[in-house]
PDB file of N, CA and C in Angstrom:
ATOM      1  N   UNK A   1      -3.694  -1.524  11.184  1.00  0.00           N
ATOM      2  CA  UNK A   1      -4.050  -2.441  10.137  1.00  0.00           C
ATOM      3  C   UNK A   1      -4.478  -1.676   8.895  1.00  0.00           C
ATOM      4  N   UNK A   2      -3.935  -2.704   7.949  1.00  0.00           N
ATOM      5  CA  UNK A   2      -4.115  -1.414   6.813  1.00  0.00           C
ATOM      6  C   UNK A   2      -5.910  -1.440   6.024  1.00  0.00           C
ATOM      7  N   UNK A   3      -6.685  -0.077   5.570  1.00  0.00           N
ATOM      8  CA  UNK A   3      -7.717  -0.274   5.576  1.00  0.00           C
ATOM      9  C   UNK A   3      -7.882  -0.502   3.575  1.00  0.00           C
ATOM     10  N   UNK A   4      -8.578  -1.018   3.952  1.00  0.00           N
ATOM     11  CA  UNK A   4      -8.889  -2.323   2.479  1.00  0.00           C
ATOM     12  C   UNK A   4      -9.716  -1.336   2.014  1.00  0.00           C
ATOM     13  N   UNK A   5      -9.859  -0.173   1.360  1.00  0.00           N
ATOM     14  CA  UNK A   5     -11.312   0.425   0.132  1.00  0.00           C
ATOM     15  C   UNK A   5     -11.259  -0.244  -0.630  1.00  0.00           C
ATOM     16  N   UNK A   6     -12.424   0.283  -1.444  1.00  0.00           N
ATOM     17  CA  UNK A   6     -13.047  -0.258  -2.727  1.00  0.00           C
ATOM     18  C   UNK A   6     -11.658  -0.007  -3.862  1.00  0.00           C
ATOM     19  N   UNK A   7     -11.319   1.316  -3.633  1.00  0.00           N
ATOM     20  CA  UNK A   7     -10.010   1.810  -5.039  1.00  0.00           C
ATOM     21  C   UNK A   7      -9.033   1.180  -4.768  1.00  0.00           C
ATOM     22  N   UNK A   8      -8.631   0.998  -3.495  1.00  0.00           N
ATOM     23  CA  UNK A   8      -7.183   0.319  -3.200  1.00  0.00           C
ATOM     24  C   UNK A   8      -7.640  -1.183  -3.630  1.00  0.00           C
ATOM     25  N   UNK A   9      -8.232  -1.506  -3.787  1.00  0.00           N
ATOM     26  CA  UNK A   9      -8.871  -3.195  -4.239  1.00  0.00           C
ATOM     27  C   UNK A   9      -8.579  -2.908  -5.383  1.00  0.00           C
ATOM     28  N   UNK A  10      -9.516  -2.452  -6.115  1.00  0.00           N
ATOM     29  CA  UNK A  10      -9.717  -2.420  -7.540  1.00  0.00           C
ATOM     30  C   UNK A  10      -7.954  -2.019  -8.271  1.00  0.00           C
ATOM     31  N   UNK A  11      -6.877  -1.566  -7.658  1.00  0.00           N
ATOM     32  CA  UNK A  11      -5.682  -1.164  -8.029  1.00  0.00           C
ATOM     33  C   UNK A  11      -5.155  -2.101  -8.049  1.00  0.00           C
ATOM     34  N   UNK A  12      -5.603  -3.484  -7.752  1.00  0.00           N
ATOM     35  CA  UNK A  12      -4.410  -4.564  -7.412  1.00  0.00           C
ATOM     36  C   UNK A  12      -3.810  -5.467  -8.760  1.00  0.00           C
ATOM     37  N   UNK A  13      -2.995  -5.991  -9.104  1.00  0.00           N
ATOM     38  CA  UNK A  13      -3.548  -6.772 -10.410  1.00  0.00           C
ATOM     39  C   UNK A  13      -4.948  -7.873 -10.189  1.00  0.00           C
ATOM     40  N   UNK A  14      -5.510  -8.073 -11.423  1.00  0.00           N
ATOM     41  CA  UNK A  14      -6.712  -8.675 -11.391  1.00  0.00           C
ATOM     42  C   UNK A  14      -6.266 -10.083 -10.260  1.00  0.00           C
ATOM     43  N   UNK A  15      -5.764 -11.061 -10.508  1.00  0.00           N
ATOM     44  CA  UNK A  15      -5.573 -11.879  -9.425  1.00  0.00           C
ATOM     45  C   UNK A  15      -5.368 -11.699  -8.568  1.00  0.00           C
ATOM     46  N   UNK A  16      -4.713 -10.746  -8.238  1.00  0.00           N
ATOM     47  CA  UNK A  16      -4.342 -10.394  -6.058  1.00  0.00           C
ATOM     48  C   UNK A  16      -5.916  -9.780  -6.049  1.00  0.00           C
ATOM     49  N   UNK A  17      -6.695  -9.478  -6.830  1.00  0.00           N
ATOM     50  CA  UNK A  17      -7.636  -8.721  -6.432  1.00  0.00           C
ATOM     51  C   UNK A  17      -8.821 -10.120  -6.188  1.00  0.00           C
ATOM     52  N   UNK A  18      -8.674 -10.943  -6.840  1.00  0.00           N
ATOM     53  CA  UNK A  18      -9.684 -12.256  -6.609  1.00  0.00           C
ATOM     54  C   UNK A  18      -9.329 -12.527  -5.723  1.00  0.00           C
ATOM     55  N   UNK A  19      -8.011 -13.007  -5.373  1.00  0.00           N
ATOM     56  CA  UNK A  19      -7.244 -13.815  -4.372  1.00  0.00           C
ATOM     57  C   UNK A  19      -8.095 -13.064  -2.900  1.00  0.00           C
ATOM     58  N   UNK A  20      -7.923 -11.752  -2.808  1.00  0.00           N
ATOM     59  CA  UNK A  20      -7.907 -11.225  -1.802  1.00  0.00           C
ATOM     60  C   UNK A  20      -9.196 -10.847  -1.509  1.00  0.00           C
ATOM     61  N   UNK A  21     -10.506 -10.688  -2.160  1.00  0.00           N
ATOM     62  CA  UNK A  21     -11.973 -10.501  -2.466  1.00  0.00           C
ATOM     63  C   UNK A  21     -12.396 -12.335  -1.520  1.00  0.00           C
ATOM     64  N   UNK A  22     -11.811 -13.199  -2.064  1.00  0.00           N
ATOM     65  CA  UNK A  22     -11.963 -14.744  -1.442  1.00  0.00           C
ATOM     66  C   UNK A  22     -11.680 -14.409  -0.010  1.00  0.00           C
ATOM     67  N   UNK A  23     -10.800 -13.578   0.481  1.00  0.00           N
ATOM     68  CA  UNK A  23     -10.224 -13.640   1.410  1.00  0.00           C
ATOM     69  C   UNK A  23     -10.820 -12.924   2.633  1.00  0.00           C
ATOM     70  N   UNK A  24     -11.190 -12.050   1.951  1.00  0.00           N
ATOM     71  CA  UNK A  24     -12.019 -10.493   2.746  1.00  0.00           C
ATOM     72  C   UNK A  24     -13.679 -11.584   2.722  1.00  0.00           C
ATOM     73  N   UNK A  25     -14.430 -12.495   2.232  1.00  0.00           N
ATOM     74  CA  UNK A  25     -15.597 -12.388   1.917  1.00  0.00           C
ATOM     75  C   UNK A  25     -15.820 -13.740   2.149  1.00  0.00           C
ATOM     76  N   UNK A  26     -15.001 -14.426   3.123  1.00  0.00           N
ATOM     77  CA  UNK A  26     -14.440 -15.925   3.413  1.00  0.00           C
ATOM     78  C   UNK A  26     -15.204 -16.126   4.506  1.00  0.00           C
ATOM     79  N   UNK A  27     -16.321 -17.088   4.529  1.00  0.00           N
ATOM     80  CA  UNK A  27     -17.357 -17.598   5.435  1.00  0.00           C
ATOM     81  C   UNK A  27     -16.627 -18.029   6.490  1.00  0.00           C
ATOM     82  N   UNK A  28     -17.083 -17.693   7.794  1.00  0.00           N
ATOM     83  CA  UNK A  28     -15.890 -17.805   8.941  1.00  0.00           C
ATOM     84  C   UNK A  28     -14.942 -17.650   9.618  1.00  0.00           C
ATOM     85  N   UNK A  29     -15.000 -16.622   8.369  1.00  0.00           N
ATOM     86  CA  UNK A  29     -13.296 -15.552   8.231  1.00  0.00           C
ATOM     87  C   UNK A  29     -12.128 -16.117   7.716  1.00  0.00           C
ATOM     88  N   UNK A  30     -12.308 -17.605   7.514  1.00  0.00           N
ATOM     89  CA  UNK A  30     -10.852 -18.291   6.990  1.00  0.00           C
ATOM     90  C   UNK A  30     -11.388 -19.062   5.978  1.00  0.00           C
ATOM     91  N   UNK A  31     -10.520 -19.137   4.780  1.00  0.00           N
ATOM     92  CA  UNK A  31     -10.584 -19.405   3.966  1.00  0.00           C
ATOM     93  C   UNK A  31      -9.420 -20.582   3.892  1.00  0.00           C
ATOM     94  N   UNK A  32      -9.504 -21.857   3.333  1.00  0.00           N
ATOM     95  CA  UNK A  32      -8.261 -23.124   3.107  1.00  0.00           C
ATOM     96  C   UNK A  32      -7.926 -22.503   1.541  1.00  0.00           C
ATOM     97  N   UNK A  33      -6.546 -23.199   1.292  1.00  0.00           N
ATOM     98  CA  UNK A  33      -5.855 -22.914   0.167  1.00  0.00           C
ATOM     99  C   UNK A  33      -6.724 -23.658  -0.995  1.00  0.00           C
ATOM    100  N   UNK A  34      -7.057 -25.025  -0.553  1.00  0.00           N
ATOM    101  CA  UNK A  34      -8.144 -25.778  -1.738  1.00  0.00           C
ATOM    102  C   UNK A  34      -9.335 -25.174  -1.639  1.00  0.00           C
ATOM    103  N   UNK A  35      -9.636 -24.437  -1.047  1.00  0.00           N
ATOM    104  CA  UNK A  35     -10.849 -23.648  -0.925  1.00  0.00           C
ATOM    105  C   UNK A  35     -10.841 -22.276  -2.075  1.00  0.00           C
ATOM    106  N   UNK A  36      -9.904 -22.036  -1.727  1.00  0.00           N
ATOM    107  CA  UNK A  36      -9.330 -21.103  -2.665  1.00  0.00           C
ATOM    108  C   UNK A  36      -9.454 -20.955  -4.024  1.00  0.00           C
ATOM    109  N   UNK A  37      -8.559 -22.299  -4.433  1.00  0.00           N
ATOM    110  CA  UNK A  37      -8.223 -22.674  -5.468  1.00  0.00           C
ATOM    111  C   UNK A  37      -9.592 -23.232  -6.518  1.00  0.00           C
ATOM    112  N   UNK A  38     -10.424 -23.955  -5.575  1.00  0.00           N
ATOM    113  CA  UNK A  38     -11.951 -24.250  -6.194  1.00  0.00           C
ATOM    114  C   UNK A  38     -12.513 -22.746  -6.467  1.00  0.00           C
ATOM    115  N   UNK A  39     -12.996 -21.784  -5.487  1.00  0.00           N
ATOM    116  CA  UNK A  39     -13.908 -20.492  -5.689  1.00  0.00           C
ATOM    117  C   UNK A  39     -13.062 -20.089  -7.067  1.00  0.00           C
ATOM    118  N   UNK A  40     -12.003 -20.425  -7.408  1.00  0.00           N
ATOM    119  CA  UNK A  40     -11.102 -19.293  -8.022  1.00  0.00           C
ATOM    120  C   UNK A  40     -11.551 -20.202  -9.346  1.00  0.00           C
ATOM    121  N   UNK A  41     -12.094 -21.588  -9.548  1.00  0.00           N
ATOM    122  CA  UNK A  41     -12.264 -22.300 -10.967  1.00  0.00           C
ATOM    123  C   UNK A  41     -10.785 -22.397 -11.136  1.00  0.00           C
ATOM    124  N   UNK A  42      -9.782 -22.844 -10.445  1.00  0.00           N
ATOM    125  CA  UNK A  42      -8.334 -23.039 -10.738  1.00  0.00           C
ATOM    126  C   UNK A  42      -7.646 -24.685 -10.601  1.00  0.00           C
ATOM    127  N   UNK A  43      -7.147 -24.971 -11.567  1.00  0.00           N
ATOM    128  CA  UNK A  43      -6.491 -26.300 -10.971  1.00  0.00           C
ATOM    129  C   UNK A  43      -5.739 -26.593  -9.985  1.00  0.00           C
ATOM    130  N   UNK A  44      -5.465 -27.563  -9.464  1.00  0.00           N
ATOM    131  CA  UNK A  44      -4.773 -27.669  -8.178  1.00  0.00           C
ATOM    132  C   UNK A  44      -3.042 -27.693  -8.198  1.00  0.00           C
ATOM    133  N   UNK A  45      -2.659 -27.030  -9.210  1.00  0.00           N
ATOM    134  CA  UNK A  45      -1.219 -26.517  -9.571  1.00  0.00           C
ATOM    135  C   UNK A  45      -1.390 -25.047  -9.447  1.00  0.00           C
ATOM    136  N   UNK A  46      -2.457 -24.557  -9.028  1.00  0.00           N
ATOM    137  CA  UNK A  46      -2.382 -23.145  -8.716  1.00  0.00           C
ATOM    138  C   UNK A  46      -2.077 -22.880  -7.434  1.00  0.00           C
ATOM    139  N   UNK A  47      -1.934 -23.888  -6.653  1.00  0.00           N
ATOM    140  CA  UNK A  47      -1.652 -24.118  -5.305  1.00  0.00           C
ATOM    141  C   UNK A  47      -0.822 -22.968  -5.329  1.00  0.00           C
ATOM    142  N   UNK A  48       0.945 -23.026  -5.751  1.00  0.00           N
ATOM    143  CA  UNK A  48       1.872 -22.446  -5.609  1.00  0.00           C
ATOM    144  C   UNK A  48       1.616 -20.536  -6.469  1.00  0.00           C
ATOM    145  N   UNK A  49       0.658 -20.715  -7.248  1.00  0.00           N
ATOM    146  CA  UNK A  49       0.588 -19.145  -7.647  1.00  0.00           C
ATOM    147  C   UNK A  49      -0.819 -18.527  -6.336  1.00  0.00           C
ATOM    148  N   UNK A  50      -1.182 -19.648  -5.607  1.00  0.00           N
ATOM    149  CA  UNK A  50      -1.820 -18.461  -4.619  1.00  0.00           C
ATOM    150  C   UNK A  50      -0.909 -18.060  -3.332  1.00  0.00           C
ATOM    151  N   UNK A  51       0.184 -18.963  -2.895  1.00  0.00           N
ATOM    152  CA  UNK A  51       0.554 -18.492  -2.509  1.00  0.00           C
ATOM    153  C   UNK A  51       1.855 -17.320  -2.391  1.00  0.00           C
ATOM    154  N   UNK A  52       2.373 -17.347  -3.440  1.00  0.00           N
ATOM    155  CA  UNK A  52       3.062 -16.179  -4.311  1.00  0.00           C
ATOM    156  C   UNK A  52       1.958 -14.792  -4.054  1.00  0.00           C
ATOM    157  N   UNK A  53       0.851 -15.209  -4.732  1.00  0.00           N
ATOM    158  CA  UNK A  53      -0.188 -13.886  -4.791  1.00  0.00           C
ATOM    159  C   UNK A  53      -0.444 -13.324  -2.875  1.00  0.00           C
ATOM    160  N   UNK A  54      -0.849 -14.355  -2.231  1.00  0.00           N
ATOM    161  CA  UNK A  54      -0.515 -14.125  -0.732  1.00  0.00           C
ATOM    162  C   UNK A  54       0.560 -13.026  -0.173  1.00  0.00           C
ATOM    163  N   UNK A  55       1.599 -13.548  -0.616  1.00  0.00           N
ATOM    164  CA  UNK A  55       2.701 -13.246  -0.413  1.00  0.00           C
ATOM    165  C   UNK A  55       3.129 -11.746  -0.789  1.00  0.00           C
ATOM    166  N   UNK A  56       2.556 -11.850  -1.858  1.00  0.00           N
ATOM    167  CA  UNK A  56       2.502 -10.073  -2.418  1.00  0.00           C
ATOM    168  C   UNK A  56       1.494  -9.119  -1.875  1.00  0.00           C
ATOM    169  N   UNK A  57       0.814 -10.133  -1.333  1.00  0.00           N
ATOM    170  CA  UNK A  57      -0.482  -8.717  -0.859  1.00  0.00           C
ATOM    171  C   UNK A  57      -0.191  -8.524   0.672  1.00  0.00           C
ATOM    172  N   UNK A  58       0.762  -9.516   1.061  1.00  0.00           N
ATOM    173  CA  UNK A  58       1.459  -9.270   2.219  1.00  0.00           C
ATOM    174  C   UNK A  58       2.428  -8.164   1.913  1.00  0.00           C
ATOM    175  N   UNK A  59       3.565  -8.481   1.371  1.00  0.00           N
ATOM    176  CA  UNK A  59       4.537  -7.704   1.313  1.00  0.00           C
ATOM    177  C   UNK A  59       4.941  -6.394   0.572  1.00  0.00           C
ATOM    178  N   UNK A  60       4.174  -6.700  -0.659  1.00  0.00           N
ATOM    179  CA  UNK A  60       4.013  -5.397  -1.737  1.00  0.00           C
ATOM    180  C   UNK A  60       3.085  -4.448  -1.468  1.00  0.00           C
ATOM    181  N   UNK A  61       1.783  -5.238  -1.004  1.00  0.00           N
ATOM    182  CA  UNK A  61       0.566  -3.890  -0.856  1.00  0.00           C
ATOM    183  C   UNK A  61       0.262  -3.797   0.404  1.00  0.00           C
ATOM    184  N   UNK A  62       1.092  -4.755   1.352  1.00  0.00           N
ATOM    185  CA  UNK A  62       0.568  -3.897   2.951  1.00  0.00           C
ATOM    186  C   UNK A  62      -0.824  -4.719   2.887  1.00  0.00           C
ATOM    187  N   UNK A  63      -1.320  -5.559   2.810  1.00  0.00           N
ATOM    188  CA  UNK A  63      -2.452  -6.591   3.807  1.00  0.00           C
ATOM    189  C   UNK A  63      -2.046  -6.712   4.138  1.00  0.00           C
ATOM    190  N   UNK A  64      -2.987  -7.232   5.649  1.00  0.00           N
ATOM    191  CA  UNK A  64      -2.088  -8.078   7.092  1.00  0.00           C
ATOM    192  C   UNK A  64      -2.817  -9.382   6.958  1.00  0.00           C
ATOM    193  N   UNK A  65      -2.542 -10.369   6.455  1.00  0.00           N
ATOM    194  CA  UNK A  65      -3.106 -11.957   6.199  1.00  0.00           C
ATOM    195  C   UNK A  65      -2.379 -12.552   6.832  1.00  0.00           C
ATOM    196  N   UNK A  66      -3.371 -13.597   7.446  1.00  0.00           N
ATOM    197  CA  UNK A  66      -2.432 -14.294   8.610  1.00  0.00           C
ATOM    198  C   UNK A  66      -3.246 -15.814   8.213  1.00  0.00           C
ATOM    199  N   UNK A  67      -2.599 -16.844   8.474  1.00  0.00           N
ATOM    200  CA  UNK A  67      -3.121 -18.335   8.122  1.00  0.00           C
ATOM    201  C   UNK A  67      -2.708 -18.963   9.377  1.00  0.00           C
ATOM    202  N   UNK A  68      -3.663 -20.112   9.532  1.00  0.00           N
ATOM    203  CA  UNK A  68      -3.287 -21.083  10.465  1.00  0.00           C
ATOM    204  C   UNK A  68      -3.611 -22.447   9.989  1.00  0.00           C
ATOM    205  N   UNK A  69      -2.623 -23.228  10.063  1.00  0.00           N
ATOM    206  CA  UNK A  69      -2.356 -24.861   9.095  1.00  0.00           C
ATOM    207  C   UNK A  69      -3.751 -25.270   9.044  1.00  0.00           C
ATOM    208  N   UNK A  70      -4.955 -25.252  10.138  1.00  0.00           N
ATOM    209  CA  UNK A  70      -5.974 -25.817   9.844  1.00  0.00           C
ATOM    210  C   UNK A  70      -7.050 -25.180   9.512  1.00  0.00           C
ATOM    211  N   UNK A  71      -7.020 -23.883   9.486  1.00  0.00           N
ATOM    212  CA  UNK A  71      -8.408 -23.213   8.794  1.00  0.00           C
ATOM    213  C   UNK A  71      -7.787 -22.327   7.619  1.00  0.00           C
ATOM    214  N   UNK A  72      -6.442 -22.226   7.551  1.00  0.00           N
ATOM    215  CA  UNK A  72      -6.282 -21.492   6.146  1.00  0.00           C
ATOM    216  C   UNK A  72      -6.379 -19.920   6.399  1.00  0.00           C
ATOM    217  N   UNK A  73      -6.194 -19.252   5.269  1.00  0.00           N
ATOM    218  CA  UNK A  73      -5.881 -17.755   5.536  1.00  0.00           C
ATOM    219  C   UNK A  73      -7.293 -16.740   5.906  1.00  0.00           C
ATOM    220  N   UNK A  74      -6.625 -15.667   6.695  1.00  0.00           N
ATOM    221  CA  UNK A  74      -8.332 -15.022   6.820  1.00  0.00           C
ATOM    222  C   UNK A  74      -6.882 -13.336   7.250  1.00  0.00           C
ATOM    223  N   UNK A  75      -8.331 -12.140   7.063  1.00  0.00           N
ATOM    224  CA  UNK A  75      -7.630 -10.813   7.056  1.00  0.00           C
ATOM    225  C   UNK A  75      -7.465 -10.940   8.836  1.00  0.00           C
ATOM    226  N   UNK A  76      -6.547 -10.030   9.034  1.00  0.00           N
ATOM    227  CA  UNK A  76      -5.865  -9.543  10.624  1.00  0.00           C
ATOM    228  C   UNK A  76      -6.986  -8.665  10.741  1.00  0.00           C
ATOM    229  N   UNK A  77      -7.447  -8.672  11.508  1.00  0.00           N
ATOM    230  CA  UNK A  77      -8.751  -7.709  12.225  1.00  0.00           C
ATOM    231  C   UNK A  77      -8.207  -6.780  12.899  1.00  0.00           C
ATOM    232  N   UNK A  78      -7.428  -7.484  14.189  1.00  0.00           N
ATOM    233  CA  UNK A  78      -7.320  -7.705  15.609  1.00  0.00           C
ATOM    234  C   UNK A  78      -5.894  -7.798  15.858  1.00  0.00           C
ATOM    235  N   UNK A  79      -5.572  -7.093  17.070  1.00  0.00           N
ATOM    236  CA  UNK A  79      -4.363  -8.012  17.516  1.00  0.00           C
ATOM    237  C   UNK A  79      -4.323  -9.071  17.764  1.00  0.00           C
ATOM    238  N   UNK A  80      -4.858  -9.794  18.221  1.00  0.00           N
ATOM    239  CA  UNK A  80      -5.006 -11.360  18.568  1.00  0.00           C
ATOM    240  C   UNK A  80      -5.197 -12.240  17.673  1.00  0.00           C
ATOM    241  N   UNK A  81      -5.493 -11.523  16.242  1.00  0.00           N
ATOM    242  CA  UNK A  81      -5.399 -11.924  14.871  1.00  0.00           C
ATOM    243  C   UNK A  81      -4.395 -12.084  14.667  1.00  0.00           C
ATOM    244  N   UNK A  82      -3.016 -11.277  14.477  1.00  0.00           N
ATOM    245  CA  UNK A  82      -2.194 -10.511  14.597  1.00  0.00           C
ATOM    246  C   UNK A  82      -1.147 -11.546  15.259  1.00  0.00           C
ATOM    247  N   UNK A  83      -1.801 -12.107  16.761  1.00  0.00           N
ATOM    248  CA  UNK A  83      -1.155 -12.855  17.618  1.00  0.00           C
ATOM    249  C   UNK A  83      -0.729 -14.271  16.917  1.00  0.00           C
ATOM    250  N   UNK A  84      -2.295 -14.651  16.537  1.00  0.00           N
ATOM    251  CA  UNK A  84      -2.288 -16.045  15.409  1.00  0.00           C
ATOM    252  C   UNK A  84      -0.961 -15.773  14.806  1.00  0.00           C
ATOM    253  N   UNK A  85      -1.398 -14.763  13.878  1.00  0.00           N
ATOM    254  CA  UNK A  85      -0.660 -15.316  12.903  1.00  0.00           C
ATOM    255  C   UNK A  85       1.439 -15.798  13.160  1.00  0.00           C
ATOM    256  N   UNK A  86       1.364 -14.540  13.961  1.00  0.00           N
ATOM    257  CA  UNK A  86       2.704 -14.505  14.265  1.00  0.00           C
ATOM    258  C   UNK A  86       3.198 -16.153  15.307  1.00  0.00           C
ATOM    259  N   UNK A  87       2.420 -16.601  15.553  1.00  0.00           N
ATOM    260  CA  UNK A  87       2.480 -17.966  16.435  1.00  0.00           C
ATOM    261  C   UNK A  87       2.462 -18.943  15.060  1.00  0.00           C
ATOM    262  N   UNK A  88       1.461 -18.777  14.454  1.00  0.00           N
ATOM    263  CA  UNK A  88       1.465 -20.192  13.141  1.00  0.00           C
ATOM    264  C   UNK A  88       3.217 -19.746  12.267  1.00  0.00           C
ATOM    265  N   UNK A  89       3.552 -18.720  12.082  1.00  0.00           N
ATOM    266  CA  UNK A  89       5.133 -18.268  11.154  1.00  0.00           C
ATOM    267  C   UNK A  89       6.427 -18.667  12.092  1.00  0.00           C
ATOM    268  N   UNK A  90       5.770 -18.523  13.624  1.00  0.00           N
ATOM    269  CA  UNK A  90       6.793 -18.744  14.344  1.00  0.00           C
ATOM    270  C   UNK A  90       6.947 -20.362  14.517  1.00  0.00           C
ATOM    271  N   UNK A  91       6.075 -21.295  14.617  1.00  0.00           N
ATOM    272  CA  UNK A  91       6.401 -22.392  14.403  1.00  0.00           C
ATOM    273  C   UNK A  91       6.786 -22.825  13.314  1.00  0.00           C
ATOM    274  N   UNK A  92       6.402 -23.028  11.828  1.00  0.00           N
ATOM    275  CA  UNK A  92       6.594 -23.241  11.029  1.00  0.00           C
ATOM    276  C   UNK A  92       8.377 -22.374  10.770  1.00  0.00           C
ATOM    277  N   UNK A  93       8.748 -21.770  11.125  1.00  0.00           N
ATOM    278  CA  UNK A  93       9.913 -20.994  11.422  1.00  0.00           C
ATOM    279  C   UNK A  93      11.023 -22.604  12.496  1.00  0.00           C
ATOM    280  N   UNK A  94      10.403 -22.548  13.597  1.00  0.00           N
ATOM    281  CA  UNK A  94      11.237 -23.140  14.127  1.00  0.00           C
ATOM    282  C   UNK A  94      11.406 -24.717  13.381  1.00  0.00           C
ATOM    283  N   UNK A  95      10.372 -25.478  13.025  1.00  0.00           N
ATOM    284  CA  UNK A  95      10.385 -26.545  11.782  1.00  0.00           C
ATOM    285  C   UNK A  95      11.520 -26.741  11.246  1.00  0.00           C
ATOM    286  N   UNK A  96      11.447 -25.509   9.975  1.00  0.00           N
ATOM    287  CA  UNK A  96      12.384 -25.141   9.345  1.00  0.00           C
ATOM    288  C   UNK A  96      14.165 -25.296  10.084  1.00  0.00           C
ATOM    289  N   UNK A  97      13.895 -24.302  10.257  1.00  0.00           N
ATOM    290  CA  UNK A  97      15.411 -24.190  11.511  1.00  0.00           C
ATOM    291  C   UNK A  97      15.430 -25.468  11.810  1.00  0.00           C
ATOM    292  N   UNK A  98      14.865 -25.898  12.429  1.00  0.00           N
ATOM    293  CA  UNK A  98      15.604 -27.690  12.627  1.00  0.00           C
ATOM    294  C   UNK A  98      15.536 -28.677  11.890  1.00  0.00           C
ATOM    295  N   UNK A  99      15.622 -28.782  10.715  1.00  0.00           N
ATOM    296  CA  UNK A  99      15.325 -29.330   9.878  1.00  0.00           C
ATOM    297  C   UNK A  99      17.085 -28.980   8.675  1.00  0.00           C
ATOM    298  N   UNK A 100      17.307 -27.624   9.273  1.00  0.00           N
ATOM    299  CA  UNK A 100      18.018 -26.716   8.615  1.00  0.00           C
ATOM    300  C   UNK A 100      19.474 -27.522   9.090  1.00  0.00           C
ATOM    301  N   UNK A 101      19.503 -27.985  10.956  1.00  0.00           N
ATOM    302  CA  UNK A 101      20.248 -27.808  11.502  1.00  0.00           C
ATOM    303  C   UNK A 101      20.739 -29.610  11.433  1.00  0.00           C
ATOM    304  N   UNK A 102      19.501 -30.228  11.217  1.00  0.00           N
ATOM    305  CA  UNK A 102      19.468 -31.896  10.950  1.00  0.00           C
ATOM    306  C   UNK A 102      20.700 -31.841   9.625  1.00  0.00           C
ATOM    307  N   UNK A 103      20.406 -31.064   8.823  1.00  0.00           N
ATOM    308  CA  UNK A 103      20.761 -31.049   7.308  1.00  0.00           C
ATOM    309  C   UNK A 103      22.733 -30.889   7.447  1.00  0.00           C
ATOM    310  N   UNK A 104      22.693 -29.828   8.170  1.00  0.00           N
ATOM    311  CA  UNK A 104      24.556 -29.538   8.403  1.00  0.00           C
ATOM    312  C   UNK A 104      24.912 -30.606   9.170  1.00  0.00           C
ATOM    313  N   UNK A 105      24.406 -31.400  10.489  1.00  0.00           N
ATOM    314  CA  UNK A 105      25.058 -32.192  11.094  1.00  0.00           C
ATOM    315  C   UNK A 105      25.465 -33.558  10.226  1.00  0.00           C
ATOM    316  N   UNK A 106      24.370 -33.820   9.335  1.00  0.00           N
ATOM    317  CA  UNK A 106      24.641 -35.006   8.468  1.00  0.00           C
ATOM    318  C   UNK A 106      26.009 -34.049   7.375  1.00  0.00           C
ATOM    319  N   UNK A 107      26.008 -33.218   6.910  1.00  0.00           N
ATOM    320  CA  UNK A 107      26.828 -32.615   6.702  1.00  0.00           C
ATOM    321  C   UNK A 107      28.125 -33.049   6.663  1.00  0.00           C
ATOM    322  N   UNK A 108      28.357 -32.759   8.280  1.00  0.00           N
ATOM    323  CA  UNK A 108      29.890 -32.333   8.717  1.00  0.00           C
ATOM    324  C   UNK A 108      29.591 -33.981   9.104  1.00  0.00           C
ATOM    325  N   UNK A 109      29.092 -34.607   9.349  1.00  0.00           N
ATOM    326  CA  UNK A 109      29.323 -36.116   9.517  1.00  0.00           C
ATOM    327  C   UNK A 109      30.090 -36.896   8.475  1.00  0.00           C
ATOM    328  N   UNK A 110      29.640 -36.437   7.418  1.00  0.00           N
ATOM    329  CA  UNK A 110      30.201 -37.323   5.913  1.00  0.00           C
ATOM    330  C   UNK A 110      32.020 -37.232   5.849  1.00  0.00           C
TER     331      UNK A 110
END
């Protein structure tokens, strides 16, 4: 798991660095997206730029953030953190996919 310092924080752009300060410092360890969006003094059209910012501190800077539909995002500690998360992507994964697969059958029906 990758380790979070003070410099590697402070390097982030200023918003991944709020985003992710909410995240690291999140009562309970999980933080909700409207939860978020309030600490942050943001309107609720920021919905979609936190999770973009998520998304980058996943993929660009190497956090391991993991969310689950009802408590919202919190840092990977743990493997079993780790476990979460990969169980909440894997459903929301299979969703998708069938939803994907509803979409072609009406499709090839027409």
């Amino acid at each position: 798991m990758k380790q979070q310092n003070k410099k590697e924080v402070q390097e982030l752009p200023e918003e991944h660095r709020h985003v992710l300060n909410e995240i690291i410092n999140a009562p309970n360890k999980h933080i909700t997206r409207d939860k978020l969006v309030m600490k942050l003094g943001k309107p609720q059209s920021y919905t979609r730029t936190i999770n973009a910012i998520i998304s980058e501190l996943i993929l660009k800077y190497g956090y391991i953030i993991g969310s689950t539909r009802r408590n919202g995002y919190y840092l990977c500690e743990s493997n079993e953190d780790i476990d979460k998360a990969i169980y909440t992507l894997q459903s929301l994964n299979g969703g998708i996919f069938r939803r994907i697969e509803v979409l072609k059958k009406a499709k090839q029906n027409k």
